[in-house]
C-alpha atoms as a PDB file:
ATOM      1  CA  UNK A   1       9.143 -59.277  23.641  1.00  0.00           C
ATOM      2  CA  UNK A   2       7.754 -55.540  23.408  1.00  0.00           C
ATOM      3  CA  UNK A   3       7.101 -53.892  20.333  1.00  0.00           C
ATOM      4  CA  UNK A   4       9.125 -50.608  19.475  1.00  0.00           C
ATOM      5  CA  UNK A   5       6.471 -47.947  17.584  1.00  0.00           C
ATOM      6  CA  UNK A   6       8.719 -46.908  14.627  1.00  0.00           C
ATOM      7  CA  UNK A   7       7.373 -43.278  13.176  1.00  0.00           C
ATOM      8  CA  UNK A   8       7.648 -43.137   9.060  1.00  0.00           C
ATOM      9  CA  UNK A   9       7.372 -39.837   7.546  1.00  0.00           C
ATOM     10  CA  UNK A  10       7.695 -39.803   3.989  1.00  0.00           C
ATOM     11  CA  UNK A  11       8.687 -36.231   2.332  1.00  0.00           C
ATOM     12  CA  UNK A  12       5.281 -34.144   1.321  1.00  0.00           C
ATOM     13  CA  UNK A  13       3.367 -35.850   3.932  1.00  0.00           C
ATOM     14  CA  UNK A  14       2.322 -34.568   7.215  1.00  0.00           C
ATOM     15  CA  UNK A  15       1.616 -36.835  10.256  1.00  0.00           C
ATOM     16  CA  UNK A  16       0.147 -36.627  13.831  1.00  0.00           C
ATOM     17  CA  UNK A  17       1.123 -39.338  16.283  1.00  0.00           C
ATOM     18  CA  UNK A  18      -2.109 -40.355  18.123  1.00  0.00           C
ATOM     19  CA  UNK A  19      -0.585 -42.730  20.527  1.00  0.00           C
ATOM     20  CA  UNK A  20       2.773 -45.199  20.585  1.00  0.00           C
ATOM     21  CA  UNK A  21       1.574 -47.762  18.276  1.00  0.00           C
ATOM     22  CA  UNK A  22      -0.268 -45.945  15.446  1.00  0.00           C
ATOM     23  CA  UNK A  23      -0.310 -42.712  13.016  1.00  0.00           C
ATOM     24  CA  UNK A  24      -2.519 -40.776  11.373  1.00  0.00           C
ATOM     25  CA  UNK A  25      -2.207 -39.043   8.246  1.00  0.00           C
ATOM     26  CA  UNK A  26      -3.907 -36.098   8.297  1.00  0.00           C
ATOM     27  CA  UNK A  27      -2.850 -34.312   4.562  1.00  0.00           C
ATOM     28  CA  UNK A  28      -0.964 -35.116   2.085  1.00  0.00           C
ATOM     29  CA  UNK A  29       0.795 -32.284  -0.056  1.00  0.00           C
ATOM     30  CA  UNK A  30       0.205 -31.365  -3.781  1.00  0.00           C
ATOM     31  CA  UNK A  31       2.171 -29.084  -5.902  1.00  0.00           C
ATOM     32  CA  UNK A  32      -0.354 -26.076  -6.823  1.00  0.00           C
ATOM     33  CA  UNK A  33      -0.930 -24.428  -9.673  1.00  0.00           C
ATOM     34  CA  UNK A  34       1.935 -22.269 -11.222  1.00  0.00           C
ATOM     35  CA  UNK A  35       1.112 -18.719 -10.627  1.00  0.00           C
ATOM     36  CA  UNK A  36       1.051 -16.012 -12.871  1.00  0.00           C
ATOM     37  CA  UNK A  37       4.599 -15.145 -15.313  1.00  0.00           C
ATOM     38  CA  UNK A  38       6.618 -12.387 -13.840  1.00  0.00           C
ATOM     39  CA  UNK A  39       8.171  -8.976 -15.864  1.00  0.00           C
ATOM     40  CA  UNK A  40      10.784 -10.375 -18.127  1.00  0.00           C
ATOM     41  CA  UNK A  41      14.393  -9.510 -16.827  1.00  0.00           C
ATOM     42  CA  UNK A  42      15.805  -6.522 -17.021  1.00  0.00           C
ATOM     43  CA  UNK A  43      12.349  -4.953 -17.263  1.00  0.00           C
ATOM     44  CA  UNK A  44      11.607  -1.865 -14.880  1.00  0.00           C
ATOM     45  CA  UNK A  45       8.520  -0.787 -13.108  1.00  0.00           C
ATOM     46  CA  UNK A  46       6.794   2.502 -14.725  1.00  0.00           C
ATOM     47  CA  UNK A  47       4.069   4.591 -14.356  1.00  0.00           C
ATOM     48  CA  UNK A  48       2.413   8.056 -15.768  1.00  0.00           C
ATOM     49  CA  UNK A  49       1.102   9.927 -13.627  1.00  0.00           C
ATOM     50  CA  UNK A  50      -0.087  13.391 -14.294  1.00  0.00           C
ATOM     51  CA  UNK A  51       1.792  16.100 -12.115  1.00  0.00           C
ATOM     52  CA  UNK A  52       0.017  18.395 -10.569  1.00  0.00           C
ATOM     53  CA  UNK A  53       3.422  20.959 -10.571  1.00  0.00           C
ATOM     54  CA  UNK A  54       6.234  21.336 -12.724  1.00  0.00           C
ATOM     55  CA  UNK A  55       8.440  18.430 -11.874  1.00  0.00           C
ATOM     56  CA  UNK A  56      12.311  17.522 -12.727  1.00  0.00           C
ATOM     57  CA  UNK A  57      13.784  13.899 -13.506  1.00  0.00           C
ATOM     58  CA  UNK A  58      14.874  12.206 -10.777  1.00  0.00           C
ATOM     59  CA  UNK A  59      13.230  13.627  -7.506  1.00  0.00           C
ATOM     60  CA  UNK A  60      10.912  11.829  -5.542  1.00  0.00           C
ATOM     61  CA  UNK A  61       7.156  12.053  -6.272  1.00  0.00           C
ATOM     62  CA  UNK A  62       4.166  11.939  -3.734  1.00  0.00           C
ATOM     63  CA  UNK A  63       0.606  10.877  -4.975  1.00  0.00           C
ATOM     64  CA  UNK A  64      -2.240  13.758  -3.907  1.00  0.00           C
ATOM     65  CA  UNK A  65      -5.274  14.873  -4.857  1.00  0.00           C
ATOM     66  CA  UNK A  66      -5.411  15.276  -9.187  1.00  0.00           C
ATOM     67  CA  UNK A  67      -2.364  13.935  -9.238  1.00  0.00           C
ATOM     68  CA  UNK A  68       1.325  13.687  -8.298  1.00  0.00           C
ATOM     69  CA  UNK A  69       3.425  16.611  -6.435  1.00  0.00           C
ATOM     70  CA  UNK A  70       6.965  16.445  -5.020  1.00  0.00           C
ATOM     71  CA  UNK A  71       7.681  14.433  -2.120  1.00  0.00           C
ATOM     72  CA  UNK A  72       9.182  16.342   0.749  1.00  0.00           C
ATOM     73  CA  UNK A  73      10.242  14.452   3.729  1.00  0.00           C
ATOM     74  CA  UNK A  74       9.764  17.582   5.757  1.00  0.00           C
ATOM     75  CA  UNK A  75       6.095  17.798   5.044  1.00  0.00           C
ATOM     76  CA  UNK A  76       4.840  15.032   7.429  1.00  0.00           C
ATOM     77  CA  UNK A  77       1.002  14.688   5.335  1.00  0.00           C
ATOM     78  CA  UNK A  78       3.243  13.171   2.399  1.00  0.00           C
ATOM     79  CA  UNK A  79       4.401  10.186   5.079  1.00  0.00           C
ATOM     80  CA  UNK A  80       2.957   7.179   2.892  1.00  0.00           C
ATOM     81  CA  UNK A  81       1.947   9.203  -0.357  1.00  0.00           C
ATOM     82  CA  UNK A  82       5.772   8.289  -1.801  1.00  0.00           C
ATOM     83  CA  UNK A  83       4.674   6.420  -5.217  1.00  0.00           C
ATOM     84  CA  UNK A  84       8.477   6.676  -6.753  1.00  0.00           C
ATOM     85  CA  UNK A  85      10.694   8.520  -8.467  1.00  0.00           C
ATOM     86  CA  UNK A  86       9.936  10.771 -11.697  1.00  0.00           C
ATOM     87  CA  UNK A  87      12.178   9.726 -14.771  1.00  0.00           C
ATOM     88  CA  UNK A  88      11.704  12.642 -16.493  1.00  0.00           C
ATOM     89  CA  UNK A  89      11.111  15.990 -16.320  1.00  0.00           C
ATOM     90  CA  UNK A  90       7.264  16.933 -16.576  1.00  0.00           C
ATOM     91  CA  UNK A  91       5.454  20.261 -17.036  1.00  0.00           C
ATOM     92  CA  UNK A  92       2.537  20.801 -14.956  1.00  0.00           C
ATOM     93  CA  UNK A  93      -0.905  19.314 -16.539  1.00  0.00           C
ATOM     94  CA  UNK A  94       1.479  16.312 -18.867  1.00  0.00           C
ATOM     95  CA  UNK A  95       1.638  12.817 -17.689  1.00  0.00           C
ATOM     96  CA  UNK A  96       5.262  11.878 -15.668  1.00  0.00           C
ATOM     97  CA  UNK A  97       6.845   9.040 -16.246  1.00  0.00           C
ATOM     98  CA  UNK A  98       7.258   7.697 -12.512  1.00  0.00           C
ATOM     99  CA  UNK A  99       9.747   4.368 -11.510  1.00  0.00           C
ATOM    100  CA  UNK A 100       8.580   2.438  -8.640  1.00  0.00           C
ATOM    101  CA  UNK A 101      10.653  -0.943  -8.385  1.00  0.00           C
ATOM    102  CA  UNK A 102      14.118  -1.978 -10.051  1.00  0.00           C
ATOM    103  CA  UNK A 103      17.071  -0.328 -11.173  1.00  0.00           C
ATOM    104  CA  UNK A 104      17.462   3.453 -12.039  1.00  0.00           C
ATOM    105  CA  UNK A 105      20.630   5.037 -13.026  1.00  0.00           C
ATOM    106  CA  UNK A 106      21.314   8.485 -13.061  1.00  0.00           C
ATOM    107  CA  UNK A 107      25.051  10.233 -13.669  1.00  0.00           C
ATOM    108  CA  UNK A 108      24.351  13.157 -11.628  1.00  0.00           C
ATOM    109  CA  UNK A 109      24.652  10.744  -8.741  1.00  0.00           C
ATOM    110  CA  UNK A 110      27.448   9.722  -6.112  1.00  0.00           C
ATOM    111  CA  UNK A 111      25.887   7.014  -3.845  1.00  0.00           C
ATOM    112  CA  UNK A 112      27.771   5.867  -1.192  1.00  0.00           C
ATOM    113  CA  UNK A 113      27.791   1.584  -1.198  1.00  0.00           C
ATOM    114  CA  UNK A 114      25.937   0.377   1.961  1.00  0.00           C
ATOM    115  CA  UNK A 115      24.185   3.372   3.010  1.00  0.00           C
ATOM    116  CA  UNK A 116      19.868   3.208   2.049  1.00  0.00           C
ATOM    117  CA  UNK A 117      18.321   5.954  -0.191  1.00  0.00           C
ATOM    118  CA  UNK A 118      16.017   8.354   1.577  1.00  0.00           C
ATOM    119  CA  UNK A 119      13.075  11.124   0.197  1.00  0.00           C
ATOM    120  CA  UNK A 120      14.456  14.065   1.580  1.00  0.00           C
ATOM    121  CA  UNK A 121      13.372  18.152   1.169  1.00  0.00           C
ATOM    122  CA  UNK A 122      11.409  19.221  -1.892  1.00  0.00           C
ATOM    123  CA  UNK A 123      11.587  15.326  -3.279  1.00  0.00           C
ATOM    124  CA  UNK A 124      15.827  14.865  -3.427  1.00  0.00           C
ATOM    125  CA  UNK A 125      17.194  12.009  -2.667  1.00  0.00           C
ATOM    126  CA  UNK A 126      19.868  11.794  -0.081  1.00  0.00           C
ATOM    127  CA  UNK A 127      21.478   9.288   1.876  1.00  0.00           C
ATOM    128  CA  UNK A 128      21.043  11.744   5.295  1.00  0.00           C
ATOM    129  CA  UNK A 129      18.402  10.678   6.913  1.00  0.00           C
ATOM    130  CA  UNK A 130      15.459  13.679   7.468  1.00  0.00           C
ATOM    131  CA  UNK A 131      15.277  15.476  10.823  1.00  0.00           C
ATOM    132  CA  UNK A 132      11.740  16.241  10.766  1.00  0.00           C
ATOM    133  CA  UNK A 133       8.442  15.477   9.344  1.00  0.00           C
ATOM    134  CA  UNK A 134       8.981  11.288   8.022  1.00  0.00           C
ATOM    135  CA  UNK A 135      11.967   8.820   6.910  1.00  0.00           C
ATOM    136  CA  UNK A 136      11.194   6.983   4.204  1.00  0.00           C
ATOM    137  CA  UNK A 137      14.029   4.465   2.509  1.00  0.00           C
ATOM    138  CA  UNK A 138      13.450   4.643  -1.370  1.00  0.00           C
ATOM    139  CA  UNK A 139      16.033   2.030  -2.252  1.00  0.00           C
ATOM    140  CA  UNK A 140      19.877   1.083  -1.814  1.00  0.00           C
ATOM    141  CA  UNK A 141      22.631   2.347  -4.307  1.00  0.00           C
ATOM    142  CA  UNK A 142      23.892  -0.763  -6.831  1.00  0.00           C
ATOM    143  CA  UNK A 143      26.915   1.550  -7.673  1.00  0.00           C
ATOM    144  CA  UNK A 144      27.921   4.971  -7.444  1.00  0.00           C
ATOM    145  CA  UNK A 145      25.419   6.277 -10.166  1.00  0.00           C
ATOM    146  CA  UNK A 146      22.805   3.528  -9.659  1.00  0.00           C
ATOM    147  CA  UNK A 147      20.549   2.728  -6.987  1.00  0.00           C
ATOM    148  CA  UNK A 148      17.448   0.000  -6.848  1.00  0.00           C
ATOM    149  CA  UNK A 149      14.164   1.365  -6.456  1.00  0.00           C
ATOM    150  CA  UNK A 150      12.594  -0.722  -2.953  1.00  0.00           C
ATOM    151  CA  UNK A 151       9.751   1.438  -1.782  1.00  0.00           C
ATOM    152  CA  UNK A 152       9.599   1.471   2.255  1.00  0.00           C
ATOM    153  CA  UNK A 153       6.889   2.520   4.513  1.00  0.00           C
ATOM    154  CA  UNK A 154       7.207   6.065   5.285  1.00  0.00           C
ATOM    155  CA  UNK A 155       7.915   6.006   9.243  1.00  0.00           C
ATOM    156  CA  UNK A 156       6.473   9.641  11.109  1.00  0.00           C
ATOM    157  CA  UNK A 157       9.836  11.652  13.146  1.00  0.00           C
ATOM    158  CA  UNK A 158       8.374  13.189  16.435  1.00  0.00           C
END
């Protein structure tokens, strides 16, 4: 009577058959350490920047040189400067409060559900995608007057 090799593989284990009739165990998993604690809910994602020109509240910002400018999608040397969008408005030479992940409401807006966020002329945001110079997706709207901030790399338009 011939002997049927039977293959046993426990959960966290990891195996490598070496022939019909025996196994080799070649790791055997740990848990790792817990990594670091995250923002606490509901937090958002902030930083000052000073701006190098007068900026409004709600436009999308560019990191440069000194500083931060206005993003402009048609302005192709911005493509992958986008650092967020300015939360207030900010004379030139003061620090700008600038949102770069998480949720950002704003009344003046009237997002369409489904459709991404993009940087568009002179640092607006729109939801028509630029002809020229670079698309870059900023976020998604969460409702009409909402939209979360998802930063996404800035893509050149030939």
């Amino acid at each position: 009577m011939g002997l049927t090799p039977t293959l046993l593989i426990q959960p966290q284990t990891t195996v490598v058959q070496t022939s019909a009739t025996s196994v080799t165990v070649v790791t055997v998993a740990e848990q790792g350490p817990a990594g670091p604690a995250g923002p606490a809910g509901g937090s958002v994602a902030v930083q000052g920047y000073v701006a190098t020109v007068t900026v409004s509240a709600y436009l999308a910002v560019a990191a440069i040189a000194g500083g931060i400018a206005l993003g402009d999608s048609a302005q192709a040397a911005l493509a992958g400067a986008i650092v967020g969008i300015a939360t207030a408005g900010t004379a030139a030479g003061s620090s700008c409060p600038v949102q770069y992940a998480g949720e950002l409401t704003y009344n003046g807006w009237t997002w369409v559900m489904g459709k991404p966020i993009f940087v568009g002329a002179g640092g607006v945001l729109t939801q028509t995608p630029p002809a020229t110079g670079f698309l870059q997706s900023v976020g998604t709207p969460t409702s009409a007057t909402s939209l979360f901030i998802n930063l996404q790399p800035a893509i050149l338009i030939a």
